[in-house]
C-alpha atoms as a PDB file:
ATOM      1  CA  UNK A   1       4.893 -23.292  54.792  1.00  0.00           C
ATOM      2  CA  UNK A   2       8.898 -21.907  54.275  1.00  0.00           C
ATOM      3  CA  UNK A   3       8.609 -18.602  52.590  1.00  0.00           C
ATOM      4  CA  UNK A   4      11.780 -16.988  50.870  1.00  0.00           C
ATOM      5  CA  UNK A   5      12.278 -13.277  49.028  1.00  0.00           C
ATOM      6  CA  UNK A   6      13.920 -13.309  45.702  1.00  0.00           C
ATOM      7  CA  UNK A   7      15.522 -10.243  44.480  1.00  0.00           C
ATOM      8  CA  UNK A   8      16.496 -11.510  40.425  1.00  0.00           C
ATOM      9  CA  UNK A   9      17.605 -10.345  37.295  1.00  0.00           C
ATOM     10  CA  UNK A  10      14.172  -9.683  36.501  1.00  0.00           C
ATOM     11  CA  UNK A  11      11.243  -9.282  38.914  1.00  0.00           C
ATOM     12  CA  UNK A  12      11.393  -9.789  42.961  1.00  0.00           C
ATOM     13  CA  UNK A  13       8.882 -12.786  43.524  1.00  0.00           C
ATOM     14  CA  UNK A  14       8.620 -14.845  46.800  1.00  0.00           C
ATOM     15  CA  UNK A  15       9.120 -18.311  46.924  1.00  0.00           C
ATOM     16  CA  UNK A  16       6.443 -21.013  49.233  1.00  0.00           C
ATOM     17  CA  UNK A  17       7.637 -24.537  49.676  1.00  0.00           C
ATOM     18  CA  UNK A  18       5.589 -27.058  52.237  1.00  0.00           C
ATOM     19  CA  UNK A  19       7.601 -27.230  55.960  1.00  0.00           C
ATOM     20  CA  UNK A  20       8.554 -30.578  55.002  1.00  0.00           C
ATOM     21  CA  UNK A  21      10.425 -31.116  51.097  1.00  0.00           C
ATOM     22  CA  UNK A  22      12.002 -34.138  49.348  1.00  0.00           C
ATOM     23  CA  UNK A  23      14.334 -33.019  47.324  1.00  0.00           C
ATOM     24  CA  UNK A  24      13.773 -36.224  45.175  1.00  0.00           C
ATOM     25  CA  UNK A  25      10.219 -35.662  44.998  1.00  0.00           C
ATOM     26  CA  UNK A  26       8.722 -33.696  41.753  1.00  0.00           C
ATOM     27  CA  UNK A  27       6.578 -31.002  42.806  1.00  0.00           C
ATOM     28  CA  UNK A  28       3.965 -29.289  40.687  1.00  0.00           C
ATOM     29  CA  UNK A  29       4.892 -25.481  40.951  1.00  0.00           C
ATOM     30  CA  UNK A  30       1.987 -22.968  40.932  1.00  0.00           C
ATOM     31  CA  UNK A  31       3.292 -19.242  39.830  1.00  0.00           C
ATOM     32  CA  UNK A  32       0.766 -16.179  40.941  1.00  0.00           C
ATOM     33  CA  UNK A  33       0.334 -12.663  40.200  1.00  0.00           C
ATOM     34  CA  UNK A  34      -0.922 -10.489  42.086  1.00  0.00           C
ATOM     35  CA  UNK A  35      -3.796  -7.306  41.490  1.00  0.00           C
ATOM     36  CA  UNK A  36      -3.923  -4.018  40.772  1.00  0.00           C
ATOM     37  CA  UNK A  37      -1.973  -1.636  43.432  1.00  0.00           C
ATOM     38  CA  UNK A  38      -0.997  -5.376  45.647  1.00  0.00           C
ATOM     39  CA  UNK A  39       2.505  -6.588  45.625  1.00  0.00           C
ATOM     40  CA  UNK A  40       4.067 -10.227  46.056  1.00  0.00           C
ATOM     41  CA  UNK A  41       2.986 -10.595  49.082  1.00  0.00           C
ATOM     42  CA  UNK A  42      -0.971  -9.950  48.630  1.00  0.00           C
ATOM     43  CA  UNK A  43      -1.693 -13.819  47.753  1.00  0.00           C
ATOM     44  CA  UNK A  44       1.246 -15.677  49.874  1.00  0.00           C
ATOM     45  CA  UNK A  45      -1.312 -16.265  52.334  1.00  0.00           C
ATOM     46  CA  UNK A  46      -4.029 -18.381  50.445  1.00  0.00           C
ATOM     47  CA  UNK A  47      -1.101 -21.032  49.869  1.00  0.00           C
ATOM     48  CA  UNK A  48      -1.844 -23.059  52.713  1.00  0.00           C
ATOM     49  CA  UNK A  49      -5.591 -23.184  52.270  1.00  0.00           C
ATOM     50  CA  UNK A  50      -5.153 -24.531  48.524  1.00  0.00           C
ATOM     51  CA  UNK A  51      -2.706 -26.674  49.552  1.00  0.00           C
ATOM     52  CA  UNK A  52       0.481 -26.981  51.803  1.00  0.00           C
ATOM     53  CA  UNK A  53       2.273 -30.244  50.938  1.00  0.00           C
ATOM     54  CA  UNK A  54       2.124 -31.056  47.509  1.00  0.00           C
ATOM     55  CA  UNK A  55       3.049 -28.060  45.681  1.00  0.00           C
ATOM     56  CA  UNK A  56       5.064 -24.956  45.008  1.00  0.00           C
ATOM     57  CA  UNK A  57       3.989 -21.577  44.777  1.00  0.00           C
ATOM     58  CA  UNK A  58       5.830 -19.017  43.418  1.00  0.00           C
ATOM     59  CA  UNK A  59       4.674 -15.221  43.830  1.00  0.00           C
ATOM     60  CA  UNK A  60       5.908 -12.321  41.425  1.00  0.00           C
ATOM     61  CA  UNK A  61       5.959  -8.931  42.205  1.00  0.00           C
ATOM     62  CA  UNK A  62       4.893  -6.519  39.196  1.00  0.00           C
ATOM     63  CA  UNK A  63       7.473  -4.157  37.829  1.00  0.00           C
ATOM     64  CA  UNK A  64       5.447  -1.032  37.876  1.00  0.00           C
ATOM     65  CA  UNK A  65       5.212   1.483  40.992  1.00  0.00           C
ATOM     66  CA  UNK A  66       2.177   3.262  42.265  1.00  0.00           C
ATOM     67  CA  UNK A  67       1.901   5.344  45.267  1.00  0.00           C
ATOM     68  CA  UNK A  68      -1.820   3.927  46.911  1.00  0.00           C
ATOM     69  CA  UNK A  69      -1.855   6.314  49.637  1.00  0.00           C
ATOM     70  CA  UNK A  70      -1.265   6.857  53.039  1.00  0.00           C
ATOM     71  CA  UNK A  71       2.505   6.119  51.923  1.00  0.00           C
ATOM     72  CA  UNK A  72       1.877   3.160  51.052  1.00  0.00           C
ATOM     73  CA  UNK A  73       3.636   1.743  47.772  1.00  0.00           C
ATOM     74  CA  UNK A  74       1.938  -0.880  45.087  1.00  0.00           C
ATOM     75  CA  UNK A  75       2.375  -2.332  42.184  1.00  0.00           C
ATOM     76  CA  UNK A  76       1.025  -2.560  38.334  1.00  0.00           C
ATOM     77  CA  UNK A  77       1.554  -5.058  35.738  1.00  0.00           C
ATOM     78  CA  UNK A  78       0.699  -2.787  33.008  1.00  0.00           C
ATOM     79  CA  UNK A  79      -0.966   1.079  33.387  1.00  0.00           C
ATOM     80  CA  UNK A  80      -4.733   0.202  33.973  1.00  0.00           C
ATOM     81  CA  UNK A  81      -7.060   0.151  30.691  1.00  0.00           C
ATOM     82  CA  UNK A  82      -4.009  -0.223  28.282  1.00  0.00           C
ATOM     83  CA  UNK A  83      -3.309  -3.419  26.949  1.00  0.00           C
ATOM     84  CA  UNK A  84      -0.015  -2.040  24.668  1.00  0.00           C
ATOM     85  CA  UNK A  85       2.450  -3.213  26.758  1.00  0.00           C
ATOM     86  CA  UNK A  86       1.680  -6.472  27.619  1.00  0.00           C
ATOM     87  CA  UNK A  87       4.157  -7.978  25.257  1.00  0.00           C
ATOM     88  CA  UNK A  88       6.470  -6.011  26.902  1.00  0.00           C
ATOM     89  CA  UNK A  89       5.873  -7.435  30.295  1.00  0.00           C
ATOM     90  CA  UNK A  90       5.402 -11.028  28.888  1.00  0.00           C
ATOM     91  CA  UNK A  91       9.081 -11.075  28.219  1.00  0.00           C
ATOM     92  CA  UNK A  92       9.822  -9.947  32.104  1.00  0.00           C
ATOM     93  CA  UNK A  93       7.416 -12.763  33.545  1.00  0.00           C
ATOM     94  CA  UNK A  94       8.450 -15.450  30.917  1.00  0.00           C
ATOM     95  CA  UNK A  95      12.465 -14.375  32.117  1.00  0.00           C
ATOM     96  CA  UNK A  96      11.312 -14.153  35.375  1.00  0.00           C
ATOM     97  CA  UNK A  97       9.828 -17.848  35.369  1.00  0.00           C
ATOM     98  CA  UNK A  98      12.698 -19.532  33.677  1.00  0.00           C
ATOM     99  CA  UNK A  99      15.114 -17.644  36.246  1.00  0.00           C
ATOM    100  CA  UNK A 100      13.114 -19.803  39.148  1.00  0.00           C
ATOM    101  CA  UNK A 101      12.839 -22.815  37.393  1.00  0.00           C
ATOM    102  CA  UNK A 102      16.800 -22.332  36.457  1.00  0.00           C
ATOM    103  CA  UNK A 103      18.033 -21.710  39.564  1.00  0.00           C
ATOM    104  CA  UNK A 104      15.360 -23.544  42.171  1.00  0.00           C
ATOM    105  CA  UNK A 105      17.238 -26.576  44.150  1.00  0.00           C
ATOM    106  CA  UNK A 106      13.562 -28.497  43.651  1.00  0.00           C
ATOM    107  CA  UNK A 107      12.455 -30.915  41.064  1.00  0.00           C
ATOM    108  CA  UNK A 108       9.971 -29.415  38.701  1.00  0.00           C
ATOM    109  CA  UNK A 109       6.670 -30.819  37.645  1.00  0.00           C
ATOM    110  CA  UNK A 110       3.866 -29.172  36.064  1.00  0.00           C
ATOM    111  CA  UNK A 111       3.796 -26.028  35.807  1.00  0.00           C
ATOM    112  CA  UNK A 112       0.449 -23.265  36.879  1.00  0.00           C
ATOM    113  CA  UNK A 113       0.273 -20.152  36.265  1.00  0.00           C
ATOM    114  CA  UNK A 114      -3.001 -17.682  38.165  1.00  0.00           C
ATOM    115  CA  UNK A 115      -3.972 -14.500  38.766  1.00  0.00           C
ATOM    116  CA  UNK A 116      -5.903 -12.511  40.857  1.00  0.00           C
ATOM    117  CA  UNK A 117      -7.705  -9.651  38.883  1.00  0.00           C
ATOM    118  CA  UNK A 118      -5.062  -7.676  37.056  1.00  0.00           C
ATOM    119  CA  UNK A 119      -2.871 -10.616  37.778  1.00  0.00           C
ATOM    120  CA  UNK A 120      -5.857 -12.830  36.351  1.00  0.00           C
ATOM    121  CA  UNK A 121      -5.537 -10.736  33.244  1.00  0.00           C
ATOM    122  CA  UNK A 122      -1.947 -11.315  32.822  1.00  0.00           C
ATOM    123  CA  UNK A 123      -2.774 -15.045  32.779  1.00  0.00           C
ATOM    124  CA  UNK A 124      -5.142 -14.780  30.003  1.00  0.00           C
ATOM    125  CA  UNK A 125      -2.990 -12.601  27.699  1.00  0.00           C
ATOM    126  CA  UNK A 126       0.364 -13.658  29.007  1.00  0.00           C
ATOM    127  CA  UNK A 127       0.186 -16.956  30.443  1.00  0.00           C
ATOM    128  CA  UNK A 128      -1.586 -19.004  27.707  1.00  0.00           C
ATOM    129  CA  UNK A 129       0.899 -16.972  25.029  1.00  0.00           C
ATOM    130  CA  UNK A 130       4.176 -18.057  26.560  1.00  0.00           C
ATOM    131  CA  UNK A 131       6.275 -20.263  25.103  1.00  0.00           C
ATOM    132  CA  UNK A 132       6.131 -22.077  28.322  1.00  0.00           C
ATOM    133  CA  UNK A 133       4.238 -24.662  29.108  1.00  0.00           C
ATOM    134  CA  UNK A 134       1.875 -24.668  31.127  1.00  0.00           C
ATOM    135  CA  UNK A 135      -0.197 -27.374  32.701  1.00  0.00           C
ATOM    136  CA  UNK A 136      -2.970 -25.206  33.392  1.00  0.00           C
ATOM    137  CA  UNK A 137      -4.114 -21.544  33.978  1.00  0.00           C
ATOM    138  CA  UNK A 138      -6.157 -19.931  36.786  1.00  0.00           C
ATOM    139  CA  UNK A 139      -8.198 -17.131  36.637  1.00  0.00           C
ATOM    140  CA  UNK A 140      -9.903 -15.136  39.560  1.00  0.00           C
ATOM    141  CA  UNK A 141     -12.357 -12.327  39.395  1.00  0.00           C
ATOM    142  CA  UNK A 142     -10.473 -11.237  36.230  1.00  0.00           C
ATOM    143  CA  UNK A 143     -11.430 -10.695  32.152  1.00  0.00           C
ATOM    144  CA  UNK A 144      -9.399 -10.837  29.144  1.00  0.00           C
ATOM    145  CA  UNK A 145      -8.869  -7.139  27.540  1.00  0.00           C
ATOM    146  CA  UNK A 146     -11.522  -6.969  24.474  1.00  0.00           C
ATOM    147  CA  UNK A 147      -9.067  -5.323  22.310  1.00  0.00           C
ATOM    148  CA  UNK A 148      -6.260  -7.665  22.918  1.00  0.00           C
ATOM    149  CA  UNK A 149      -6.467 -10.887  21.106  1.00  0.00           C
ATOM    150  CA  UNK A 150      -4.740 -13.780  22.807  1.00  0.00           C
ATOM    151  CA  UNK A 151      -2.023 -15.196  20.983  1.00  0.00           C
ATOM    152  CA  UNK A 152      -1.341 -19.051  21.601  1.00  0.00           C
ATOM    153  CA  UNK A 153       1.623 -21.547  21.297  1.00  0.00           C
ATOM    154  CA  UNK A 154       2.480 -24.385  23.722  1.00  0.00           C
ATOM    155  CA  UNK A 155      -0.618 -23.818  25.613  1.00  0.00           C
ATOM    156  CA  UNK A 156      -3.781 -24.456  23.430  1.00  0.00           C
ATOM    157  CA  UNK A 157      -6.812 -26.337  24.473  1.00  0.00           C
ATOM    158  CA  UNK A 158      -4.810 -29.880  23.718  1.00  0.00           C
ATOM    159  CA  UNK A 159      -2.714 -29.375  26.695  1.00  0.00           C
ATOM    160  CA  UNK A 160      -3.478 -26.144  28.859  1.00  0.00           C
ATOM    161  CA  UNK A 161      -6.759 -26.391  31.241  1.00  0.00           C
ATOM    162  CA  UNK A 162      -8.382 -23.364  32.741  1.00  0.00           C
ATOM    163  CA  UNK A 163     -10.081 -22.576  35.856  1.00  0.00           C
ATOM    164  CA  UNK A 164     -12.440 -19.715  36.621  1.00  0.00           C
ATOM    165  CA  UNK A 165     -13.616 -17.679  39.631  1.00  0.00           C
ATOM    166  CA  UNK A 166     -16.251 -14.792  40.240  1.00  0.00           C
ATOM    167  CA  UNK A 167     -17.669 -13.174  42.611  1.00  0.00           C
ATOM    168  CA  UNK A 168     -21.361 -12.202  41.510  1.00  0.00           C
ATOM    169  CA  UNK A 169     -21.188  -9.031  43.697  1.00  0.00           C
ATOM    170  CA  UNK A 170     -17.834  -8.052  41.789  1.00  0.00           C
ATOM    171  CA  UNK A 171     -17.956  -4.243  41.642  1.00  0.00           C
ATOM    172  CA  UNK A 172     -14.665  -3.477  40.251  1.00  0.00           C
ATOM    173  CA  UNK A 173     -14.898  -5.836  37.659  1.00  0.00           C
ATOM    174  CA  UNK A 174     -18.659  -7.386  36.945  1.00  0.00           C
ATOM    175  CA  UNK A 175     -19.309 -10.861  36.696  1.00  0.00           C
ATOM    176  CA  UNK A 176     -20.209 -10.215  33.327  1.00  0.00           C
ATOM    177  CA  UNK A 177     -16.830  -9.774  32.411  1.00  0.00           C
ATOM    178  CA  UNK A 178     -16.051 -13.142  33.751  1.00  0.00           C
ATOM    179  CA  UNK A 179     -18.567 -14.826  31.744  1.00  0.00           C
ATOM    180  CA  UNK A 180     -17.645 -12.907  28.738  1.00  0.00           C
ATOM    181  CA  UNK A 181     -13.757 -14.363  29.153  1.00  0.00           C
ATOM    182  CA  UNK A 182     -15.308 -17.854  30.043  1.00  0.00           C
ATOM    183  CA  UNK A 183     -17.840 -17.808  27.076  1.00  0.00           C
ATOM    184  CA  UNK A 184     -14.899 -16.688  24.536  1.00  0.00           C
ATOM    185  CA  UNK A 185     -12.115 -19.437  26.102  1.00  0.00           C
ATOM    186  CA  UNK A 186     -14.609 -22.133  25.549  1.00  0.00           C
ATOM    187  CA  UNK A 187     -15.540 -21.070  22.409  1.00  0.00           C
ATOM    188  CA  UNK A 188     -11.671 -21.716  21.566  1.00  0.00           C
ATOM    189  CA  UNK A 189     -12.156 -25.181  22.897  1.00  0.00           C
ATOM    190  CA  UNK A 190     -10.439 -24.731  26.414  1.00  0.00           C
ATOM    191  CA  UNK A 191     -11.600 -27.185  29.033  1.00  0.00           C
ATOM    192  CA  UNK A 192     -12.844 -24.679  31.644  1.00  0.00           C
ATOM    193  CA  UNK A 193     -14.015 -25.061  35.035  1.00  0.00           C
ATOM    194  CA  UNK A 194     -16.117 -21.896  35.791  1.00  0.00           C
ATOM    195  CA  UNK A 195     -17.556 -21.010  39.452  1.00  0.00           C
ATOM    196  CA  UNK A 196     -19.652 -18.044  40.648  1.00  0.00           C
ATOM    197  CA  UNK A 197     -19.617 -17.050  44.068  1.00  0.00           C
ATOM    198  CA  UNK A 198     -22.153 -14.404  46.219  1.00  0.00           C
ATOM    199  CA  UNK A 199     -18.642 -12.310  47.261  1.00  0.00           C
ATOM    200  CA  UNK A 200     -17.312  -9.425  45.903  1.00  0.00           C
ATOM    201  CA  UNK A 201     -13.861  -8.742  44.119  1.00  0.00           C
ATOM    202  CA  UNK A 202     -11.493 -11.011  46.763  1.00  0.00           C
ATOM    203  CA  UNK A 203     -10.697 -14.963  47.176  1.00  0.00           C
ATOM    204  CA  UNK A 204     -12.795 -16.677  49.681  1.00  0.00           C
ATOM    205  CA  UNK A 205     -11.828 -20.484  51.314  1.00  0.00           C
ATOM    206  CA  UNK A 206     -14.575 -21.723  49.049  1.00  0.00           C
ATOM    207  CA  UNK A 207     -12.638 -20.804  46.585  1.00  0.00           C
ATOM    208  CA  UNK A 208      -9.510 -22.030  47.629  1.00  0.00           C
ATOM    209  CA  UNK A 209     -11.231 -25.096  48.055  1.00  0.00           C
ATOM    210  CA  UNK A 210     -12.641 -25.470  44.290  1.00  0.00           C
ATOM    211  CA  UNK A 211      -9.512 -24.781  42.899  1.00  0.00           C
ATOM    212  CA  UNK A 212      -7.768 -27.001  45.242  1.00  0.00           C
ATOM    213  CA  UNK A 213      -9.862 -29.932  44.120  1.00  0.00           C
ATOM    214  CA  UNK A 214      -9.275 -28.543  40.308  1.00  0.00           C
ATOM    215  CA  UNK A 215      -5.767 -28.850  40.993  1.00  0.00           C
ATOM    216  CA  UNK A 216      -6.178 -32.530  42.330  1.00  0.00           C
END
């Protein structure tokens, strides 16, 4: 796959296309945000094994800077265990979005929008409350914030579907978290597609290969 660096108005995010493009052809566009203390390009790399000809993935990079150690730099969508801000960085992704689908030279789709833990949560709270649609949400080793209802428009159980990953040896964030999110989406009619794996807190090629059938 192509990869390009965006620098925008908003966030930096990094855009995957497949080697070979059409520029007639619609493609579906996935959008992905990374963890806790990762950056943009944490989740580039699972692209291909999800799939490498059909779609495009776009990766943002969160606004907040932490210093991980060993001088290395990452990044936060929100200051862990606070869940007051996130309207504030729903308007930066939602801008952030609409700058790539403004200015991208491709045909758009659907639309996706994932996560990866913290990125996973930003899905839940952010990505099913935008005013954009979306054609469906994914969710890995993540869990909606208790306190922090989640606020729907455009995407409500009618026209959003969700997928759902855990790892039952999740230590940073037990599976029981997961099934708590899953349990409370379904309960608000979602069509979910839930999986448990015997990993930890990461993104294995099965996986990749669940949600790349889902996405199918």
């Amino acid at each position: 796959m192509q990869t390009t660096e965006h620098f925008g108005d908003h966030l930096p995010y990094i855009v995957s296309t497949p080697d070979e493009t059409d520029l007639d052809k619609n493609y579906d566009v996935v959008i992905l945000l990374h963890g806790y203390g990762a950056s943009m390009y944490d989740l580039v790399g699972i692209a291909p094994a999800i799939n490498q000809e059909d779609y495009i993935y776009v990766f943002l990079n969160a606004p907040i800077e932490l210093n991980i150690g060993y001088g290395q730099t990452g990044y936060a969508w929100i200051p862990i265990g606070d869940s007051s801000e996130i309207n504030q960085i729903a308007e930066v992704i939602n801008k952030s979005i609409e700058e790539f689908i403004n200015n991208t030279e491709y045909k758009i789709g659907s639309l996706y929008i994932g996560g990866f833990s913290q990125g996973g949560m930003m899905t839940i709270h952010v990505g099913l409350a935008s005013s954009i649609s979306f054609e469906g949400a994914i969710i890995l080793s993540s869990r909606m914030y208790p306190q922090h209802n989640i606020e729907l428009s455009v995407n409500n159980p009618d026209t959003t579907k969700i997928f759902m990953a855990h790892g039952i040896q999740d230590s940073v964030l037990p599976v029981e978290d997961g099934r708590n999110t899953k349990n409370h989406l379904i309960q608000m009619g979602f069509d979910l597609e839930y999986h448990e794996y015997n990993i930890g807190h990461e993104i294995n090629l099965e996986v990749l290969e669940d949600l790349s059938n889902w996405l199918k």
